[in-house]
Protein backbone atom coordinates (compact mmCIF):
# COMPACT_ATOMS: atom_id res chain seq x y z
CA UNK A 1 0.00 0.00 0.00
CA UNK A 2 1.12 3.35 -0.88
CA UNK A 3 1.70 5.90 1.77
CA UNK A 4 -0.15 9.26 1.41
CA UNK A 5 2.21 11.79 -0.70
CA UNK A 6 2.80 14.22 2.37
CA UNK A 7 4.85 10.79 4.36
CA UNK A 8 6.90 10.25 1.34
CA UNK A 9 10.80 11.50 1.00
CA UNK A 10 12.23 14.35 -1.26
CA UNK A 11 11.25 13.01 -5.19
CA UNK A 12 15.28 12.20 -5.15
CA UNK A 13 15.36 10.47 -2.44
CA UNK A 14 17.30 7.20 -3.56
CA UNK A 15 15.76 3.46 -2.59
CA UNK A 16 16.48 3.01 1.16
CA UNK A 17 15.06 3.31 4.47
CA UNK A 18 13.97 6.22 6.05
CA UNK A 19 11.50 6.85 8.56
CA UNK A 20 7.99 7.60 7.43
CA UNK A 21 5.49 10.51 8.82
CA UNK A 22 2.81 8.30 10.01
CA UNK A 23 4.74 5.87 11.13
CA UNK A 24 5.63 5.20 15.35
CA UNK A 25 8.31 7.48 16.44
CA UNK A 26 12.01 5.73 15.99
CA UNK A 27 10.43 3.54 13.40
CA UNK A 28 11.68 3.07 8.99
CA UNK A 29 10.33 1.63 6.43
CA UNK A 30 12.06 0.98 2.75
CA UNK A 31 12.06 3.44 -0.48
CA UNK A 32 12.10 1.72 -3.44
CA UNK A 33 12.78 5.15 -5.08
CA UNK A 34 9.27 5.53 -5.95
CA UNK A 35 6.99 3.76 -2.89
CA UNK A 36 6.98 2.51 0.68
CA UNK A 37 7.67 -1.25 0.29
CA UNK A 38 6.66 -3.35 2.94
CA UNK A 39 5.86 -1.90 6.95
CA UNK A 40 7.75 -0.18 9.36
CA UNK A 41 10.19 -2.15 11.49
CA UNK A 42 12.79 -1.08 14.66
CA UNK A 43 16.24 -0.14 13.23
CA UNK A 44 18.78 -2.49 14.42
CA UNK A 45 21.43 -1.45 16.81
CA UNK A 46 24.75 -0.06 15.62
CA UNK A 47 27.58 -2.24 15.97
CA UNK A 48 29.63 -2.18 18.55
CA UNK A 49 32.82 -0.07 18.52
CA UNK A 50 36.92 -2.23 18.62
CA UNK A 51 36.95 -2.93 22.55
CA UNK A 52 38.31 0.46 24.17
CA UNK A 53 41.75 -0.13 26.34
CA UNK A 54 40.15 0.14 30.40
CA UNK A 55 41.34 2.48 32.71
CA UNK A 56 43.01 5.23 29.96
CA UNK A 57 41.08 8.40 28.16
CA UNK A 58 43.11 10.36 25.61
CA UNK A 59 43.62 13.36 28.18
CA UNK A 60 45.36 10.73 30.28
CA UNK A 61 47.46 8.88 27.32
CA UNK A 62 50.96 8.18 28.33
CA UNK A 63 53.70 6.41 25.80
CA UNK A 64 54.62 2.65 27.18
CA UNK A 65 58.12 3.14 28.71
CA UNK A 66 60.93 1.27 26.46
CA UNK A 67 61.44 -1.07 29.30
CA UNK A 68 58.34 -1.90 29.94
CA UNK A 69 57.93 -2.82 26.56
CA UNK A 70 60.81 -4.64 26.01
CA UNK A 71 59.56 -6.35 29.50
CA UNK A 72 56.31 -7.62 28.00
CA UNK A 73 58.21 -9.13 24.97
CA UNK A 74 59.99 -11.08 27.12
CA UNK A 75 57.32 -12.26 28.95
CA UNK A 76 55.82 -13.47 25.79
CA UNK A 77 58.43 -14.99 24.64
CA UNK A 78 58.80 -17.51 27.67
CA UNK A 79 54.93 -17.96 27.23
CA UNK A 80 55.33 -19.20 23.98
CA UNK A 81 59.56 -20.68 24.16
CA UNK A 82 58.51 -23.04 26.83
CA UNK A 83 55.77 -25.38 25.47
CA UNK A 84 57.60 -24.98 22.05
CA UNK A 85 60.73 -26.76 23.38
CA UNK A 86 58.75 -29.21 25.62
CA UNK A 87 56.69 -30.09 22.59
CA UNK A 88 59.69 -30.24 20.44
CA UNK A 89 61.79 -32.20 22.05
CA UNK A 90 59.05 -34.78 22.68
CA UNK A 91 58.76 -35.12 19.12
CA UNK A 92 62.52 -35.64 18.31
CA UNK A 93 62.31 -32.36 16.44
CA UNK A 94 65.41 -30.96 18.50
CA UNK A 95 67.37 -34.20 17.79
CA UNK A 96 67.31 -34.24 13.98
CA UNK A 97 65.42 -31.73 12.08
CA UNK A 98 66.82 -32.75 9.17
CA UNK A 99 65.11 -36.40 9.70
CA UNK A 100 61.99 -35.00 11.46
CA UNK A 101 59.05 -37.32 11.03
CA UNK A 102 55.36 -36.22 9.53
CA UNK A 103 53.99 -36.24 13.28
CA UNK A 104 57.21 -33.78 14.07
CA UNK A 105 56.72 -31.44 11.29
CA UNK A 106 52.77 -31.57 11.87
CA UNK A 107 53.55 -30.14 15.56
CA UNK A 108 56.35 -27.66 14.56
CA UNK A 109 53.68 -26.33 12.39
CA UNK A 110 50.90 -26.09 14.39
CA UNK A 111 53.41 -24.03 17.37
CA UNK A 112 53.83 -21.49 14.12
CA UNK A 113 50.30 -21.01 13.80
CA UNK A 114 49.36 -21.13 17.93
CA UNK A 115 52.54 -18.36 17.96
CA UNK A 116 50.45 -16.29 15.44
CA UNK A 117 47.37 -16.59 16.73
CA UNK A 118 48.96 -15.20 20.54
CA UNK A 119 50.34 -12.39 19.43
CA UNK A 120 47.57 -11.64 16.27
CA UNK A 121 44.72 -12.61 18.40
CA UNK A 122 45.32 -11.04 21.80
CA UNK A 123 46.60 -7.59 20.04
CA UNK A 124 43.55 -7.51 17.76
CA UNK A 125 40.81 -7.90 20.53
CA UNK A 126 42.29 -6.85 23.69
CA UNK A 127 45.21 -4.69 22.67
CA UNK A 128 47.42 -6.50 24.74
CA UNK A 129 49.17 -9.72 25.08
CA UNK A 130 49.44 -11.91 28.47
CA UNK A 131 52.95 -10.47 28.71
CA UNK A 132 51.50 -6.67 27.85
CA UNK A 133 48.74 -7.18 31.02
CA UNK A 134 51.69 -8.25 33.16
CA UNK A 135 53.77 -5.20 32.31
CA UNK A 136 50.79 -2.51 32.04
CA UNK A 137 51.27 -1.57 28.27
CA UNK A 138 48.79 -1.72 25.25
CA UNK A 139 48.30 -1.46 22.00
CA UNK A 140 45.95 1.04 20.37
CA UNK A 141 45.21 3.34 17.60
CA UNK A 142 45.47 6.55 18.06
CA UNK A 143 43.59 9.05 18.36
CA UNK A 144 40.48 6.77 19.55
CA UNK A 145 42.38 4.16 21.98
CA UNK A 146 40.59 1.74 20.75
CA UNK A 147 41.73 -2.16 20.64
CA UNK A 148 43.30 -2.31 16.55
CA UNK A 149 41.36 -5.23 15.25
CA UNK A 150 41.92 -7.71 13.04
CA UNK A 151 43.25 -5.91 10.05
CA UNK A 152 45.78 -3.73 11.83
CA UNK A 153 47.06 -6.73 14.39
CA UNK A 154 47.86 -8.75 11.14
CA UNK A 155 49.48 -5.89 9.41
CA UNK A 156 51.29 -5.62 12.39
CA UNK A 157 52.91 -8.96 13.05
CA UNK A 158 53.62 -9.26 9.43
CA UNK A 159 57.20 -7.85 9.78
CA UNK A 160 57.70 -11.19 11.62
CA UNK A 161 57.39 -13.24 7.95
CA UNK A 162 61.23 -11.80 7.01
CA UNK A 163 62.03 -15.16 9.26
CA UNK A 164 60.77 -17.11 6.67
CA UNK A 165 63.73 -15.98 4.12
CA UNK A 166 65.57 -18.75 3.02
CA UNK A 167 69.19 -18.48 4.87
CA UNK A 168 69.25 -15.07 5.61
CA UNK A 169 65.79 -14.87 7.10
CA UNK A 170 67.34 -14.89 10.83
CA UNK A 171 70.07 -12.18 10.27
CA UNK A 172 67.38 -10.23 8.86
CA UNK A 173 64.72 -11.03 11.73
CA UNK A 174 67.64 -9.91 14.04
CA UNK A 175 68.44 -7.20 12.03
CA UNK A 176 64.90 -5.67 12.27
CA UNK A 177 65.21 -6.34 16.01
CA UNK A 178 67.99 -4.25 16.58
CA UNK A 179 66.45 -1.50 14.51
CA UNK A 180 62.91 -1.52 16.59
CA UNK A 181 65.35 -1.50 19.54
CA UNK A 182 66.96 1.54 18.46
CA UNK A 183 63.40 3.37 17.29
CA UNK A 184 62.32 2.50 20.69
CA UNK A 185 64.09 4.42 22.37
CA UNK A 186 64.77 7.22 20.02
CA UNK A 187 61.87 8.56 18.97
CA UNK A 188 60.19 10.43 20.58
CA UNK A 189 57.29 8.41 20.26
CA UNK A 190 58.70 5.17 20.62
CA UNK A 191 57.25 3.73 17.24
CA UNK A 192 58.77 0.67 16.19
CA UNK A 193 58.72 -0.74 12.80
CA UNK A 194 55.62 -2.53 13.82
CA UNK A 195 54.31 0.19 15.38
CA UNK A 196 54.84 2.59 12.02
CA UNK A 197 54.05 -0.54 9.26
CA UNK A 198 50.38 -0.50 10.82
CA UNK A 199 49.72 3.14 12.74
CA UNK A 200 49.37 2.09 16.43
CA UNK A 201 51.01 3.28 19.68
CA UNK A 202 51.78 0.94 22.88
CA UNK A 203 50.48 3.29 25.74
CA UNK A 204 50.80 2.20 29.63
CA UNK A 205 47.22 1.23 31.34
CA UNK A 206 48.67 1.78 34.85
């Protein structure tokens, strides 16, 4: 049915919903460009912002100190070092690499992708890692603090994948370690490569 002419949006209005004059208050209905097309239904909610970083508001933002920093990446690291060697060396990984067996390279490969998913996982949804909590430092995006999601976390680990480079993929990966060591502590906003590659800041939460 038609609505009366008077309900009806501007003659350019293009197809979508809008809310209609004699319909409840907070209440739309679709535009096909020319007529109301079915009735009028609740809009649904927005959805929800990136999880905000507790306990910090811009007017209180204060950089991550270098040592904290490097603090939470060592925390990490023992996270993550210690079940990789147990899990290793139960699989005769450590003993022969060259001679690993399916079931060995099946488990090295599923560390790499539990490694990933850590540091990916944790940065994109809570901003911080185990080893971040422990220390008091987070990851956000400036200028709205908020946790950086999926696309930013990934975008941000991906510096990591110069490991994979055939021979000189560790004196690379060190390489880039020594750099984001040196960045760290002098700029003045202690960005990283990371940091830079995907637009975040680490801020301290306490």
């Amino acid at each position: 049915m038609t609505e009366p002419e008077h309900s009806t949006p501007a003659a350019s209005a293009p197809p979508g919903w809008y809310p209609a004059e004699c319909d409840p208050p907070g209440t739309i209905r679709y535009w096909d460009g020319g007529q109301w097309v079915g009735g009028p239904v609740t809009p649904p909610d927005p959805p929800a912002a990136a999880p905000v970083v507790p306990s910090v508001s811009p007017a209180d933002l204060r950089l991550a100190s270098p040592w904290a920093r490097i603090g939470a990446r060592l925390i990490d690291g023992l996270i993550v070092f210690v079940p990789t060697i147990i899990v290793l060396a139960r699989t005769g990984y450590l003993d022969a690499p060259a001679e690993a067996s399916g079931q060995a390279l099946v488990a090295v490969l599923l560390i790499g992708t539990a490694g990933v998913l850590y540091e990916v996982g944790f940065i994109a949804t809570r901003g911080a890692t185990p080893g971040k909590m422990v220390a008091g430092v987070a990851v956000v995006r400036p200028p709205s603090l908020e946790a950086p999601g999926w696309g930013v976390a990934v975008r941000r680990w991906a510096i990591n994948l110069v490991a994979a480079i055939p021979v000189a993929g560790q004196f690379v990966s060190l390489g880039v370690i020594v750099v984001c060591l040196v960045m760290l502590f002098a700029d003045r906003q202690r960005r990283t490569l990371w940091d830079r590659i995907a637009g975040t800041r680490v801020i301290a939460v306490r």
